[in-house]
N, C-alpha and C. Protein backbone atom coordinates (compact mmCIF):
# COMPACT_ATOMS: atom_id res chain seq x y z
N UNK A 1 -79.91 -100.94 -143.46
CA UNK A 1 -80.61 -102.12 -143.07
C UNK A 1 -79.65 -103.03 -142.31
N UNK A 2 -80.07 -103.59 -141.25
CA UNK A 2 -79.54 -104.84 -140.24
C UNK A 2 -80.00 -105.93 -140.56
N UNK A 3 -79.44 -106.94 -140.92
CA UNK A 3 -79.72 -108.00 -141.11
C UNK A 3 -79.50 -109.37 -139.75
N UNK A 4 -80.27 -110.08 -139.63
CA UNK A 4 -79.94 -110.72 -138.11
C UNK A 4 -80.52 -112.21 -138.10
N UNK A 5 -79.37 -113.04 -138.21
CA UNK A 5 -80.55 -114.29 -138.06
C UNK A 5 -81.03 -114.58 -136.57
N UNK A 6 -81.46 -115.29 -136.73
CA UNK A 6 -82.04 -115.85 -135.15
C UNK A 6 -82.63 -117.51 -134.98
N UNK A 7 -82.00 -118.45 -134.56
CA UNK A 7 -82.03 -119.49 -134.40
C UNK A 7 -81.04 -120.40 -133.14
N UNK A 8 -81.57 -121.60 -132.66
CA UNK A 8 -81.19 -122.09 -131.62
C UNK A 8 -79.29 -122.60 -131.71
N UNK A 9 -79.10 -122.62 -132.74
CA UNK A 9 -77.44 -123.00 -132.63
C UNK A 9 -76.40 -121.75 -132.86
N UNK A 10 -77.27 -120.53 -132.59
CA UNK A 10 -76.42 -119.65 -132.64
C UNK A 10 -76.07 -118.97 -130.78
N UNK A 11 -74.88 -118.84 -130.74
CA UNK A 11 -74.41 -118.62 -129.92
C UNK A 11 -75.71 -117.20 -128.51
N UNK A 12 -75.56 -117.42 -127.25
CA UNK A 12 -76.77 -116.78 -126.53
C UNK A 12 -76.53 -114.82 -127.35
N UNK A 13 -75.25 -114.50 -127.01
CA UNK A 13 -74.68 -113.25 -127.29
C UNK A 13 -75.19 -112.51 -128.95
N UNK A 14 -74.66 -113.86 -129.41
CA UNK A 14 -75.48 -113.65 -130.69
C UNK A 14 -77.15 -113.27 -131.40
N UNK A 15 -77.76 -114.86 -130.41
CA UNK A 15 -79.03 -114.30 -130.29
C UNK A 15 -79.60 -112.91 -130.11
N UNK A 16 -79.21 -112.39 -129.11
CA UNK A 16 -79.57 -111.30 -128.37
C UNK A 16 -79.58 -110.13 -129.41
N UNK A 17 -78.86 -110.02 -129.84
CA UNK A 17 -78.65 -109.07 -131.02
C UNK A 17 -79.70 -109.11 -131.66
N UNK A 18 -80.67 -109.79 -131.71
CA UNK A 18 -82.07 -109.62 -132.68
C UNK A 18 -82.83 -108.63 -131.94
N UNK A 19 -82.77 -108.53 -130.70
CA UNK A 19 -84.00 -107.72 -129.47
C UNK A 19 -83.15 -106.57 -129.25
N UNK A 20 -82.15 -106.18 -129.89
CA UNK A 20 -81.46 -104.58 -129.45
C UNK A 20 -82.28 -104.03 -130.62
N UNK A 21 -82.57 -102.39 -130.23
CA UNK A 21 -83.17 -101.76 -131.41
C UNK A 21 -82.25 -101.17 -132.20
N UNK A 22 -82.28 -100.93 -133.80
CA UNK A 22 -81.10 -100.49 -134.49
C UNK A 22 -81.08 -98.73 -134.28
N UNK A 23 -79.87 -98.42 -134.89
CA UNK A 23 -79.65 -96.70 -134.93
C UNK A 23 -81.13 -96.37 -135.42
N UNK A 24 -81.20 -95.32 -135.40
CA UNK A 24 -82.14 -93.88 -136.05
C UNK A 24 -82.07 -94.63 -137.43
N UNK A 25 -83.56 -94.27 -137.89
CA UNK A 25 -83.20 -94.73 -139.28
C UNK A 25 -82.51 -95.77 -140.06
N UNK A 26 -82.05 -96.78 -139.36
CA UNK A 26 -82.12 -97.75 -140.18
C UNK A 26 -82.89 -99.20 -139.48
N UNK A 27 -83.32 -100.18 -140.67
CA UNK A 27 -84.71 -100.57 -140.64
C UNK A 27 -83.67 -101.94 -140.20
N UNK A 28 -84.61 -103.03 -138.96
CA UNK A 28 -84.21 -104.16 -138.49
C UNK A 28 -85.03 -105.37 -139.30
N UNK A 29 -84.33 -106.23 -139.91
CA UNK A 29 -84.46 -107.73 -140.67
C UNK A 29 -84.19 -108.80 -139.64
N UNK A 30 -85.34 -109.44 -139.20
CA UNK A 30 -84.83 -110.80 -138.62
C UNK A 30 -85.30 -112.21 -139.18
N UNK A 31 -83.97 -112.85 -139.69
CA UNK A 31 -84.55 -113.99 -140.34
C UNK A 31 -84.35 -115.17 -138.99
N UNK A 32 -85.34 -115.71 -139.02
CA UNK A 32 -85.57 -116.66 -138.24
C UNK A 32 -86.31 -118.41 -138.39
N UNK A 33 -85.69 -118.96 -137.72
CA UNK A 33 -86.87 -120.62 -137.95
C UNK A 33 -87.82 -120.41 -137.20
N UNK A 34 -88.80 -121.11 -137.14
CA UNK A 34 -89.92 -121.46 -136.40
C UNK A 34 -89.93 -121.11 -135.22
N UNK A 35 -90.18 -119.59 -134.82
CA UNK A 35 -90.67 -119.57 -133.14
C UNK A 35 -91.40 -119.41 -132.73
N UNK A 36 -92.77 -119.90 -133.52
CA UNK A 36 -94.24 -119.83 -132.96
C UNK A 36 -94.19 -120.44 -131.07
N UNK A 37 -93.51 -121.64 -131.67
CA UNK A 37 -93.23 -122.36 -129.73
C UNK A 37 -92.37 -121.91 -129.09
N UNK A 38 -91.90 -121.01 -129.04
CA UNK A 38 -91.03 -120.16 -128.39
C UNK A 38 -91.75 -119.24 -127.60
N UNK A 39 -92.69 -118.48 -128.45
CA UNK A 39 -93.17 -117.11 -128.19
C UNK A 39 -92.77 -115.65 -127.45
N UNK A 40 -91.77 -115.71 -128.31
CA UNK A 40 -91.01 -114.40 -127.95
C UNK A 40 -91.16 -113.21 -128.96
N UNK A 41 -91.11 -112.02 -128.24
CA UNK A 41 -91.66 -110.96 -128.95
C UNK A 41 -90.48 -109.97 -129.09
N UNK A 42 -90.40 -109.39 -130.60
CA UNK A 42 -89.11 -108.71 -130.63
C UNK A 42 -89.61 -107.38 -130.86
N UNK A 43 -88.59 -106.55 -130.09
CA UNK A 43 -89.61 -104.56 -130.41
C UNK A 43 -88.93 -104.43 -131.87
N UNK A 44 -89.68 -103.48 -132.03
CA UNK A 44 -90.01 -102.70 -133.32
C UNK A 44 -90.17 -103.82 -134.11
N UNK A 45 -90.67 -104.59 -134.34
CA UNK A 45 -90.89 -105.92 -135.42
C UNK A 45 -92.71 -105.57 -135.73
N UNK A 46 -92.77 -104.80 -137.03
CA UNK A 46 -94.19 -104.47 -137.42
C UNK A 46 -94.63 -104.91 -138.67
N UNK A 47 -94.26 -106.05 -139.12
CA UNK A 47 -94.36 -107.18 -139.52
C UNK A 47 -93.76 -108.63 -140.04
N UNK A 48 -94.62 -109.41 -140.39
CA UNK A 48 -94.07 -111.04 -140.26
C UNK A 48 -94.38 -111.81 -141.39
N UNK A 49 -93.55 -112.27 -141.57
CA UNK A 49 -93.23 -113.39 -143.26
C UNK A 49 -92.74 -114.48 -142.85
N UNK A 50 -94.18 -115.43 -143.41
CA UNK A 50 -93.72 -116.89 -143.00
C UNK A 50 -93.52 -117.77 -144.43
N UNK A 51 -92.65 -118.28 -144.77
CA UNK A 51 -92.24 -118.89 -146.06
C UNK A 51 -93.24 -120.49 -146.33
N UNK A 52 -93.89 -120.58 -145.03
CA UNK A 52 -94.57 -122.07 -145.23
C UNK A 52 -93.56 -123.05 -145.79
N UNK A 53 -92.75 -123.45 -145.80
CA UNK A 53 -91.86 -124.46 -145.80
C UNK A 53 -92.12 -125.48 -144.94
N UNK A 54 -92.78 -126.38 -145.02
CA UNK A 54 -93.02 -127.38 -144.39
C UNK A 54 -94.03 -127.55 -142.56
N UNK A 55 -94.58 -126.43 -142.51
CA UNK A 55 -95.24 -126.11 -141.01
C UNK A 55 -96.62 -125.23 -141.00
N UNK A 56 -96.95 -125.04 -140.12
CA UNK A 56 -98.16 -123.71 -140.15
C UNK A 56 -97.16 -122.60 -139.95
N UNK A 57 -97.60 -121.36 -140.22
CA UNK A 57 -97.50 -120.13 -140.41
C UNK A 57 -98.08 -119.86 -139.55
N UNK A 58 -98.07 -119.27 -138.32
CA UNK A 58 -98.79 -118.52 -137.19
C UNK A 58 -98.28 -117.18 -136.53
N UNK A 59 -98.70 -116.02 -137.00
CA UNK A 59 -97.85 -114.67 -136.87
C UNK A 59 -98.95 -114.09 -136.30
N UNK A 60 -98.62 -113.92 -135.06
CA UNK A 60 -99.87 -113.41 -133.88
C UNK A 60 -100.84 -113.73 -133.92
């Protein structure tokens, strides 16, 4: 398993690392804040967990 955050104060290089696909067989984790207003789409991401912490939840 890959684990990957994804949020605006992390460095661009860094970011990016969420949208590469991992090796064969092992499974991609992206924890992320709020990017409903963003709307960016990450491959192989076949599903979405929103913690409701303070916002709407909007996953496609």
């Amino acid at each position: 398993m890959q684990v990957w955050p994804l949020h605006g104060s992390l460095h661009n290089s860094d970011q990016l690392q969420a949208f590469l696909s991992p090796p064969q067989g092992v499974r991609k984790v992206v924890v992320a804040t709020n990017l409903a207003e963003t709307s960016i789409t990450l491959p192989g991401i076949v599903f979405g967990e929103c913690s409701g912490g303070g916002g709407s939840c909007n996953l496609w």
